[in-house]
Protein backbone atom coordinates (compact mmCIF):
# COMPACT_ATOMS: atom_id res chain seq x y z
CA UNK A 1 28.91 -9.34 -6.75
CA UNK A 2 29.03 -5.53 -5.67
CA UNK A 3 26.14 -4.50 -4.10
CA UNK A 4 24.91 -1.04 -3.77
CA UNK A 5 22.70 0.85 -1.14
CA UNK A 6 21.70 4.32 -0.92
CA UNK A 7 20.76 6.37 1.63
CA UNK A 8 19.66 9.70 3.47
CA UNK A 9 17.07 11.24 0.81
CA UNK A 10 14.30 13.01 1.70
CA UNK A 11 11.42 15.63 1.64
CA UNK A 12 12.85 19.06 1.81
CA UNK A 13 12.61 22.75 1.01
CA UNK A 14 14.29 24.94 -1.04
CA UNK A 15 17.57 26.61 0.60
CA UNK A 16 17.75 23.46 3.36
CA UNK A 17 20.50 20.82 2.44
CA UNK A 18 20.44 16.45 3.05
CA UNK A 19 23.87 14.23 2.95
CA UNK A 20 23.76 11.12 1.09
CA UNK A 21 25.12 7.88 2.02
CA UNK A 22 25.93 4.99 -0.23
CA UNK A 23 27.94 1.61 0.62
CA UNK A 24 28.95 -0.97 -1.30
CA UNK A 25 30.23 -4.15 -0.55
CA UNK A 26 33.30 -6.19 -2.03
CA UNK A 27 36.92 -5.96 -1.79
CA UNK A 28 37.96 -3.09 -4.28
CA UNK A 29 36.01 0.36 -2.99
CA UNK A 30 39.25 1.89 -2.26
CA UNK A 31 40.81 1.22 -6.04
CA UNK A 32 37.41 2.53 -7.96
CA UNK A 33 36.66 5.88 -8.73
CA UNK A 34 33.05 6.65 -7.72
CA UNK A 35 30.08 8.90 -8.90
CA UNK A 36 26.97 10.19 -7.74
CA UNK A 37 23.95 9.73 -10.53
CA UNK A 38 20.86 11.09 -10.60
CA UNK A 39 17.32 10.51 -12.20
CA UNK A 40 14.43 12.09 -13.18
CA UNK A 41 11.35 11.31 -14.65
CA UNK A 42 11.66 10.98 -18.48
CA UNK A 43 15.42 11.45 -18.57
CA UNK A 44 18.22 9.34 -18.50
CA UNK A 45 20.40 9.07 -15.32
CA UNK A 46 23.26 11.86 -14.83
CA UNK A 47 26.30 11.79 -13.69
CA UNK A 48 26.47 15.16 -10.93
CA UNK A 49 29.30 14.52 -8.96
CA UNK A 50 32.52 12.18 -9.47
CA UNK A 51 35.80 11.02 -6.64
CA UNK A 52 38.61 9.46 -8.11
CA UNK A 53 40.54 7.24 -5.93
CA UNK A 54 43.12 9.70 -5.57
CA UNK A 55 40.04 12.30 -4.33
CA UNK A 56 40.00 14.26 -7.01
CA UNK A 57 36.28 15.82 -7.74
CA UNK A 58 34.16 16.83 -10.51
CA UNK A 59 30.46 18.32 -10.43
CA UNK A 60 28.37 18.81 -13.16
CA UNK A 61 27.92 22.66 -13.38
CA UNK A 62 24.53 22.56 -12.37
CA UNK A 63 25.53 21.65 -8.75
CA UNK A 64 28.91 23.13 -8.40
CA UNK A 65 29.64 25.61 -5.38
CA UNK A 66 26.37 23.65 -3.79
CA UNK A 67 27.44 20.16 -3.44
CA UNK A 68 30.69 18.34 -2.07
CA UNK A 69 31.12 14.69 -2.98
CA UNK A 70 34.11 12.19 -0.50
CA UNK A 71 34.56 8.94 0.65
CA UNK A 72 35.61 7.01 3.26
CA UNK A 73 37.44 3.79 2.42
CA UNK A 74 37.82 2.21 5.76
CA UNK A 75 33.89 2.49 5.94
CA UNK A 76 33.25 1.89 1.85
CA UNK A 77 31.26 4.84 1.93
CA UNK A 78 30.61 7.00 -0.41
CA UNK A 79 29.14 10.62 0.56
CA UNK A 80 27.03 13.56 -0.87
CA UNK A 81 26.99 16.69 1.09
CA UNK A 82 23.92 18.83 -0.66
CA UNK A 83 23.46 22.60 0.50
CA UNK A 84 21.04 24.95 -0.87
CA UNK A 85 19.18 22.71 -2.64
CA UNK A 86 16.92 23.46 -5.30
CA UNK A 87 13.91 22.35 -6.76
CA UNK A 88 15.35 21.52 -9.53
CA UNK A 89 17.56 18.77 -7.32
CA UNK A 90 14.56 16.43 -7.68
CA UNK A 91 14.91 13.23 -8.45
CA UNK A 92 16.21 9.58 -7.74
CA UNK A 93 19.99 9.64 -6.48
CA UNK A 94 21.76 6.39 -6.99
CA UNK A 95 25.48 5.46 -6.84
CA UNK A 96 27.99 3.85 -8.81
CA UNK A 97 31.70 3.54 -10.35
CA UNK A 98 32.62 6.42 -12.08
CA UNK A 99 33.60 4.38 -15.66
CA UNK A 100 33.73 5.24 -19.36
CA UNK A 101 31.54 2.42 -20.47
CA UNK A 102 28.14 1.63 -19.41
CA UNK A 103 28.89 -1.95 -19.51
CA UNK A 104 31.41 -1.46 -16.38
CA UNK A 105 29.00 0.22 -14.19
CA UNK A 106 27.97 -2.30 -11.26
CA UNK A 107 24.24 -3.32 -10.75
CA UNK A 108 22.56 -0.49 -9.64
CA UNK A 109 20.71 0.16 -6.28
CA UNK A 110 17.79 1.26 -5.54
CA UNK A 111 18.91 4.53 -5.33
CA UNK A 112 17.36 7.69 -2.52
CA UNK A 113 14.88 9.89 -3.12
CA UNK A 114 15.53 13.69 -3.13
CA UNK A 115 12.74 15.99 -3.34
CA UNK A 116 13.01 19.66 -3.10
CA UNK A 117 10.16 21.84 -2.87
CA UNK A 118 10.00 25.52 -3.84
C-alpha cells in the first residue's frame, strides 16, 4: 500500500514563496505521473500542478508563471516550488498520481497547510 506524506506548508505573506515536499513509498514512483492537489474549504480538491514521468508539466492557469512542480526519483520525492504567493493560494495541499479516474488515485495523505496572508 502507497503511502503518502506531505510536507513544508506554512504561515506566510503575500509576495514570499514555501517549497513543498511529498514522498511516497512503494516500488513504482518513477513509472507514475504525479500531481499536486489542493483544497479549500467548501470546494472540492484541484488539481494545480501535474509531472509526467517523462517530466513533462502542467499548471492550472491560476498558478502558472508562479509555481514549478519536479521530482526526484532516486529520493521518491515529489516537489512544489511556490513564489509569489497569493492569498488566494490558501488551502490544504496534498499529493497524489496524476490519473483519469478517481478510483486510481492512491489513499490520500494528510496533506500541508498553505496559508497566505494579504
Amino acid at each position: 500500500q502507497v503511502q503518502l506524506e506531505e510536507s513544508g506548508g506554512g504561515l506566510v505573506q503575500a509576495g514570499e514563496s514555501l517549497r513543498l515536499s511529498c514522498t511516497a513509498t512503494g516500488d513504482f514512483f518513477n513509472v507514475n505521473d504525479w500531481g499536486w492537489y489542493r483544497q479549500t474549504p467548501g470546494a472540492e480538491r484541484e488539481l494545480v500542478a501535474g509531472i509526467t514521468k517523462d517530466d513533462s508539466t502542467k499548471y492550472t492557469d491560476s498558478v502558472k508563471g508562479r509555481f514549478t512542480i519536479s521530482r526526484e526519483n532516486a529520493k521518491k520525492t515529489l516537489y512544489l516550488q511556490m513564489n509569489s504567493l497569493k492569498p488566494e493560494d490558501t488551502g490544504v495541499y496534498f499529493c497524489n498520481r496524476d490519473v483519469p479516474y478517481s478510483g486510481w488515485l492512491y489513499p490520500w495523505g494528510q496533506g500541508t497547510q498553505v496559508t497566505v496572508s494579504s
